[in-house]
Structures are given as C-alpha cells and as structure tokens.
PDB file of N, CA and C in Angstrom:
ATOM      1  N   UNK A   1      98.161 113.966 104.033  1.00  0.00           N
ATOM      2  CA  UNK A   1      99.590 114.188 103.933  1.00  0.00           C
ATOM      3  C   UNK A   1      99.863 115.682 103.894  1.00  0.00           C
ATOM      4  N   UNK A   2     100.493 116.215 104.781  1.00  0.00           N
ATOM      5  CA  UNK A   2     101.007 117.646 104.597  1.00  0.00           C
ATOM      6  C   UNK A   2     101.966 118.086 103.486  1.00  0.00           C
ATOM      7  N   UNK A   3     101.363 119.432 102.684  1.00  0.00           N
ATOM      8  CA  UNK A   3     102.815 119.611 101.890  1.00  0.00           C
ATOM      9  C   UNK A   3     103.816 120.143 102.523  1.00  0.00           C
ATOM     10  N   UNK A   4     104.455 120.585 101.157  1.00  0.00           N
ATOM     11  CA  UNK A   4     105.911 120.853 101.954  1.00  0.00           C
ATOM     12  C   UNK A   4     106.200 121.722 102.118  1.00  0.00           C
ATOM     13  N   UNK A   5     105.773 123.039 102.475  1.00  0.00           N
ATOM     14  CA  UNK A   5     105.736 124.330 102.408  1.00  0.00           C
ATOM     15  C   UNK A   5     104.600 125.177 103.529  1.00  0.00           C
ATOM     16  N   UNK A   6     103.990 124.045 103.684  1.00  0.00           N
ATOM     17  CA  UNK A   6     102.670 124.521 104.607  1.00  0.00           C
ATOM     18  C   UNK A   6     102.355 125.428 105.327  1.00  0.00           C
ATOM     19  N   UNK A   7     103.493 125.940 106.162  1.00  0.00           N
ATOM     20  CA  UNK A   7     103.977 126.519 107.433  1.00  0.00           C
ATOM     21  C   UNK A   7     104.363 127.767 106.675  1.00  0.00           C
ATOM     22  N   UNK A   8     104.845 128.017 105.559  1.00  0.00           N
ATOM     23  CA  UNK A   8     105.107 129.231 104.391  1.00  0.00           C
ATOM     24  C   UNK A   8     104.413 130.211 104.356  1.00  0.00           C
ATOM     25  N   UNK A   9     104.405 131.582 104.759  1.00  0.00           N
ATOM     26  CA  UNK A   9     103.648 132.748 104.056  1.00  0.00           C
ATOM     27  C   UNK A   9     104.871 133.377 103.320  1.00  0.00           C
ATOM     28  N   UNK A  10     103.905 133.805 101.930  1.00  0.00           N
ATOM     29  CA  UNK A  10     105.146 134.109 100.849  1.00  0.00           C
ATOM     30  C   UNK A  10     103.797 136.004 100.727  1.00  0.00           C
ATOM     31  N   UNK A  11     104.663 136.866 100.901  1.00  0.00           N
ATOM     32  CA  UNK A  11     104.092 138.280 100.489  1.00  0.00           C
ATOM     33  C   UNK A  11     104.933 138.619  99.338  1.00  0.00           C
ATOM     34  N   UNK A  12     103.848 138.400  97.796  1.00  0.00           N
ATOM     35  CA  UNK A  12     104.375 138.475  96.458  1.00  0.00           C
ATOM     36  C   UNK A  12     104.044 140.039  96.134  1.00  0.00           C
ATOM     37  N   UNK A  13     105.399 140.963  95.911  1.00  0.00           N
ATOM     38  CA  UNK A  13     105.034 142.230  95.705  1.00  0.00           C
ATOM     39  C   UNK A  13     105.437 142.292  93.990  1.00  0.00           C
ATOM     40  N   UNK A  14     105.791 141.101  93.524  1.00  0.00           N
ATOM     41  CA  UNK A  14     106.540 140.733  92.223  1.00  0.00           C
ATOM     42  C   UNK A  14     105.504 141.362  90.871  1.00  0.00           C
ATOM     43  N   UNK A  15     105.985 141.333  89.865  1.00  0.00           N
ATOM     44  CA  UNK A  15     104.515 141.655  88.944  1.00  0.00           C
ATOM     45  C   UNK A  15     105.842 141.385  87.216  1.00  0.00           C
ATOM     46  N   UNK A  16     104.816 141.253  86.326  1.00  0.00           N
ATOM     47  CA  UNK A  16     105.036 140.151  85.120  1.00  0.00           C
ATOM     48  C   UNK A  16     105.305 139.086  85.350  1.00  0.00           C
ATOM     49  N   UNK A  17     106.212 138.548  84.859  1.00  0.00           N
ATOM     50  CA  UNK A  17     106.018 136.821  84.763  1.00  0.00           C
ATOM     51  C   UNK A  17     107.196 136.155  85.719  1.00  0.00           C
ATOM     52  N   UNK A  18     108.387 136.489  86.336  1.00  0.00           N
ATOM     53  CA  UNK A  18     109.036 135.489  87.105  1.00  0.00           C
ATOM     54  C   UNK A  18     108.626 135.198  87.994  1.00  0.00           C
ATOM     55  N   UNK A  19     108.227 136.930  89.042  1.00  0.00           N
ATOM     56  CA  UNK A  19     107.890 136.783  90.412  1.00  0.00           C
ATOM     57  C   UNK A  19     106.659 135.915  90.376  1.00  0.00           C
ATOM     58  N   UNK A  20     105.359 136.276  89.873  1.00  0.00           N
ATOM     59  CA  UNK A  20     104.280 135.752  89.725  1.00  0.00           C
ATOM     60  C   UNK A  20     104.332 133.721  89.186  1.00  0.00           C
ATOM     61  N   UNK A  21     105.595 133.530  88.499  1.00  0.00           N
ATOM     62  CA  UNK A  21     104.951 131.877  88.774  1.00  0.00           C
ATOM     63  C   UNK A  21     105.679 131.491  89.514  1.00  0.00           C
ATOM     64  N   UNK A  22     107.018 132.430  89.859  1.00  0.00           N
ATOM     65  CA  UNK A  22     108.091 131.635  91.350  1.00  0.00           C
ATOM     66  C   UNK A  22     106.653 131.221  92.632  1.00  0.00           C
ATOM     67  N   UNK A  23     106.160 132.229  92.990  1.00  0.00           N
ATOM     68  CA  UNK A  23     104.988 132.065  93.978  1.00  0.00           C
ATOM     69  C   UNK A  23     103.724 131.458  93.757  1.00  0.00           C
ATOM     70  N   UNK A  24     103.820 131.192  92.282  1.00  0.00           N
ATOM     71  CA  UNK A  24     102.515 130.392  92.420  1.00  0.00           C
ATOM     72  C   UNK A  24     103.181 128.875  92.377  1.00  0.00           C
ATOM     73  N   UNK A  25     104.100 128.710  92.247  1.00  0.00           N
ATOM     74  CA  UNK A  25     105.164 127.149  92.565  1.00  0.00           C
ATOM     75  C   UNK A  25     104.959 127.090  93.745  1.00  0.00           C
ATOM     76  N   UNK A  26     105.565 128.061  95.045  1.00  0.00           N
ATOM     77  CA  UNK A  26     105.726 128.143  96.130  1.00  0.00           C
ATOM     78  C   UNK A  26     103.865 127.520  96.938  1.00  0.00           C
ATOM     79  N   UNK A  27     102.752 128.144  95.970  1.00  0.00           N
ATOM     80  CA  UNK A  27     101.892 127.778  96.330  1.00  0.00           C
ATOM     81  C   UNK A  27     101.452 126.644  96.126  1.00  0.00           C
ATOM     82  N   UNK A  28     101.884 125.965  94.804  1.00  0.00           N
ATOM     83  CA  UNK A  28     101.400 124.635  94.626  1.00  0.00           C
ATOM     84  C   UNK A  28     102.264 124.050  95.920  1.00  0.00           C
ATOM     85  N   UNK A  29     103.305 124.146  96.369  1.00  0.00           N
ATOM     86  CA  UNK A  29     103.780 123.394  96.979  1.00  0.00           C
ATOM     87  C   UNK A  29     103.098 123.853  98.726  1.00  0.00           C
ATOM     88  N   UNK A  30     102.339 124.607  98.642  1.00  0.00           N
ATOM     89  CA  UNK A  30     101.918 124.240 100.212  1.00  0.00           C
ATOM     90  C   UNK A  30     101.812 125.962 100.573  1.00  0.00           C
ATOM     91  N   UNK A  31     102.845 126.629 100.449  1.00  0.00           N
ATOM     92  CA  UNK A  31     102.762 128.078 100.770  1.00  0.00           C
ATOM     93  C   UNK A  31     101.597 128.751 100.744  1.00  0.00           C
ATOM     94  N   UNK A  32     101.161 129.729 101.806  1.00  0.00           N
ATOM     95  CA  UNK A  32     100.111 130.900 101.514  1.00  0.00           C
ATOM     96  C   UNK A  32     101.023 131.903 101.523  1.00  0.00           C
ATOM     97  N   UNK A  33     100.414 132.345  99.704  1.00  0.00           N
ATOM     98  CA  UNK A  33     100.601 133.382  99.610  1.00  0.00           C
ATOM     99  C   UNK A  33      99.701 134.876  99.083  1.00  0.00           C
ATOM    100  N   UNK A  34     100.287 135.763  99.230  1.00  0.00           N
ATOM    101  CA  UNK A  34      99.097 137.170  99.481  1.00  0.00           C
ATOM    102  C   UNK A  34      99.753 137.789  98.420  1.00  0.00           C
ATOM    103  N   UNK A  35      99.258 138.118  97.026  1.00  0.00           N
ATOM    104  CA  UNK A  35      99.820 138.944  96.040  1.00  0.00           C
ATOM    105  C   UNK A  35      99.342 140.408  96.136  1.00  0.00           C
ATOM    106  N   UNK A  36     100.683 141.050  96.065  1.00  0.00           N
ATOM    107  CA  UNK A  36     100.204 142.721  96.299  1.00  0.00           C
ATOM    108  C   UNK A  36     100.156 143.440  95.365  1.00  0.00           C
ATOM    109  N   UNK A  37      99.453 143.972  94.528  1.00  0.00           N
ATOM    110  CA  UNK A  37      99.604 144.836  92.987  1.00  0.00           C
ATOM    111  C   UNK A  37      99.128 146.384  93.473  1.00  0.00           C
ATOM    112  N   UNK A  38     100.074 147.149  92.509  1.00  0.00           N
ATOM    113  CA  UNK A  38      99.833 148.482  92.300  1.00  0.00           C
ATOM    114  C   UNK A  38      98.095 148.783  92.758  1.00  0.00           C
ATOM    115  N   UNK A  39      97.562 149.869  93.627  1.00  0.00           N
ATOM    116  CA  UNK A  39      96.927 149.907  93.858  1.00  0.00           C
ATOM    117  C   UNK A  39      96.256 150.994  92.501  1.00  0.00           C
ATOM    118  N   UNK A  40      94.866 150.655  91.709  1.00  0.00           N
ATOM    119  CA  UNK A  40      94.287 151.266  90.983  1.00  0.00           C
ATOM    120  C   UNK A  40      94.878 150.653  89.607  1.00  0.00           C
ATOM    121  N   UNK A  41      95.488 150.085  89.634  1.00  0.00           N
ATOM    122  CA  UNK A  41      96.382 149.269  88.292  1.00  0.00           C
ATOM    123  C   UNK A  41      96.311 148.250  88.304  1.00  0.00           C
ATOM    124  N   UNK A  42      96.946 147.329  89.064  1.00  0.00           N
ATOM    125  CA  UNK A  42      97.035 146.286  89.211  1.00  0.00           C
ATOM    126  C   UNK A  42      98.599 146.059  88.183  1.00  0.00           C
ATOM    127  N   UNK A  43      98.454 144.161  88.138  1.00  0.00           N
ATOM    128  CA  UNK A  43      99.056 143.701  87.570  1.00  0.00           C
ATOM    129  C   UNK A  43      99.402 144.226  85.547  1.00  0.00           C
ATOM    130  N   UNK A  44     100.469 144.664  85.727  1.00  0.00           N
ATOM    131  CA  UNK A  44     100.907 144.964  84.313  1.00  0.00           C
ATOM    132  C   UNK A  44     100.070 144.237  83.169  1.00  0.00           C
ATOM    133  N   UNK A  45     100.279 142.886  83.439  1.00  0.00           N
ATOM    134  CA  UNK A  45     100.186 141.679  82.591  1.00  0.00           C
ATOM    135  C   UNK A  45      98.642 141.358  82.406  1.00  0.00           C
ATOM    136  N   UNK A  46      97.756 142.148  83.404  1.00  0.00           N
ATOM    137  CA  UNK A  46      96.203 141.985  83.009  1.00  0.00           C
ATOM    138  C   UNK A  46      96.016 142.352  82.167  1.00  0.00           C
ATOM    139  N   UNK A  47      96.179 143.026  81.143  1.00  0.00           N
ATOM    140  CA  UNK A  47      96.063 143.863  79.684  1.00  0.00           C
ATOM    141  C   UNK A  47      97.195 143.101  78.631  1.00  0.00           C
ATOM    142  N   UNK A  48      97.960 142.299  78.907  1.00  0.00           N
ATOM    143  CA  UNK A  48      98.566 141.714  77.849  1.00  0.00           C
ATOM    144  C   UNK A  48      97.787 140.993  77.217  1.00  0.00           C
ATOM    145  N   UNK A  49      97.426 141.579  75.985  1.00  0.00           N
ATOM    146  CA  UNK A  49      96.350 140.238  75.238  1.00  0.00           C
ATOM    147  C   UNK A  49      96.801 140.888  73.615  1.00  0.00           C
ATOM    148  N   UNK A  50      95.395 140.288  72.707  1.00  0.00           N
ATOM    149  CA  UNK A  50      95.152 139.414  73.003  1.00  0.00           C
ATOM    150  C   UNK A  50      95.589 138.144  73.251  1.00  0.00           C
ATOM    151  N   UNK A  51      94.941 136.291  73.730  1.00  0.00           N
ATOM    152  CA  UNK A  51      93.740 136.885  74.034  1.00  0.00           C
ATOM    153  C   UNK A  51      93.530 137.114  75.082  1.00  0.00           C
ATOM    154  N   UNK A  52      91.853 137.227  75.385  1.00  0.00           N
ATOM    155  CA  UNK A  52      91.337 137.903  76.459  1.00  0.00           C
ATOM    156  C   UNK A  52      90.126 136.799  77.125  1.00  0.00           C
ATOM    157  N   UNK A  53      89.925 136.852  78.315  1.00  0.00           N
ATOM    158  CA  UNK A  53      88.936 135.872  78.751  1.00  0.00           C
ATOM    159  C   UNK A  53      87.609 136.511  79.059  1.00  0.00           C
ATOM    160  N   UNK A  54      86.852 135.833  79.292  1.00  0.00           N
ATOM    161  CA  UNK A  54      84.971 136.680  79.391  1.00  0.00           C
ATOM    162  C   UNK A  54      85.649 137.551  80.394  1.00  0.00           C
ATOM    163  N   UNK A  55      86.469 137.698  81.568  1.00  0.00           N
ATOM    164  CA  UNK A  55      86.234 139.155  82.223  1.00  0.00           C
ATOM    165  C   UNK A  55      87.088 140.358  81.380  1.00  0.00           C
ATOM    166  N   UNK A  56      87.584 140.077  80.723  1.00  0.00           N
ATOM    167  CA  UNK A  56      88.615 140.828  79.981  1.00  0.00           C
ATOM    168  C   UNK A  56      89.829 141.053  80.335  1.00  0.00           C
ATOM    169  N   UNK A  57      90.388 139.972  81.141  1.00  0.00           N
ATOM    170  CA  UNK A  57      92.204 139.945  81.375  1.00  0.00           C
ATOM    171  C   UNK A  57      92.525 139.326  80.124  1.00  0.00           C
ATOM    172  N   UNK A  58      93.731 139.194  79.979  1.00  0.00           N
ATOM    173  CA  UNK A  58      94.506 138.816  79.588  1.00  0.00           C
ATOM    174  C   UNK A  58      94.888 136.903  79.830  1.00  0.00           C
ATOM    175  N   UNK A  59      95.061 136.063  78.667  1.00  0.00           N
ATOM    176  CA  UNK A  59      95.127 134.861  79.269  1.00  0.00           C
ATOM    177  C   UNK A  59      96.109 134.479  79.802  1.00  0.00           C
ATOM    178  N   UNK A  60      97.255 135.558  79.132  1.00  0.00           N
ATOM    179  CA  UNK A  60      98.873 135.253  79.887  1.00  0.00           C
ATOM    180  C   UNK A  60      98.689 135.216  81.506  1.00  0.00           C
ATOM    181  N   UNK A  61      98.004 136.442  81.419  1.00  0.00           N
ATOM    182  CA  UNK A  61      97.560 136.919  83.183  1.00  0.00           C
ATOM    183  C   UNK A  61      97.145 135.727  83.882  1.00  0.00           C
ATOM    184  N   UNK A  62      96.044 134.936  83.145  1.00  0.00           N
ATOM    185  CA  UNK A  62      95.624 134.210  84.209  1.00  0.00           C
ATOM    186  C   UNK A  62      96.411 132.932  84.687  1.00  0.00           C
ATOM    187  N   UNK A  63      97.109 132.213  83.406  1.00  0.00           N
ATOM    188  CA  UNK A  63      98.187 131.116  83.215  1.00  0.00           C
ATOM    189  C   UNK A  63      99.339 131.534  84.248  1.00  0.00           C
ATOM    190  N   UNK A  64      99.683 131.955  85.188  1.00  0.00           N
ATOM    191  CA  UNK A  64     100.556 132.432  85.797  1.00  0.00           C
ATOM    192  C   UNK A  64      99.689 133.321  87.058  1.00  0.00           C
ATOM    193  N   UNK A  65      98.977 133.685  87.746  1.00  0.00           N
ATOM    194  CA  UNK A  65      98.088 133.932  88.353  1.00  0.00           C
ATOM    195  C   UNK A  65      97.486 133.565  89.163  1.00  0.00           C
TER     196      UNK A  65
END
C-alpha cells in the first residue's frame, strides 16, 4: 500500500522542536525528507539535556529527530 505523501520531498531547514516534529509527521506519513543544521553546530536541541544517551545527545533531541 503506498503512503500518502510518497511523492513528497520536504528540505527541513527548521531547528528546536516545531519544525523538527512537523517533518518528522510529514515523514511518518510517506515524505523524504533531508534535515539541514547549522554547519559545525548542528541542531540547538542536541545539548538539551540532561538526559543524555550513550552518544551524548540529548534525549529531547532524539524523541523528535
């Protein structure tokens, strides 16, 4: 069964928490999407802790991610 979004490329330049689970919705539902973060930084929200997971993000980070 195809989803419903399939045909979707979503380019997420978003960063904390709306943009990042609007597009990961978009992905459950079928979309490819390509997240773009600050280059040498990254995502804000990788350092929001604790806690922290064995690589050392942040778990908010990954719950939304």
């Amino acid at each position: 069964m195809a989803a419903a979004l399939e045909n979707l490329h979503i380019v997420d330049f978003s960063r904390i928490l709306a943009g990042p689970f609007a597009t990961m919705l978009l992905g459950d539902l079928g979309a490819t999407v390509t997240k773009i973060e600050r280059p040498g930084v990254g995502d804000d929200t990788r350092s929001w802790g604790p806690p922290y997971d064995d690589s050392n993000e942040a778990t908010y980070f990954q719950s939304i991610n």
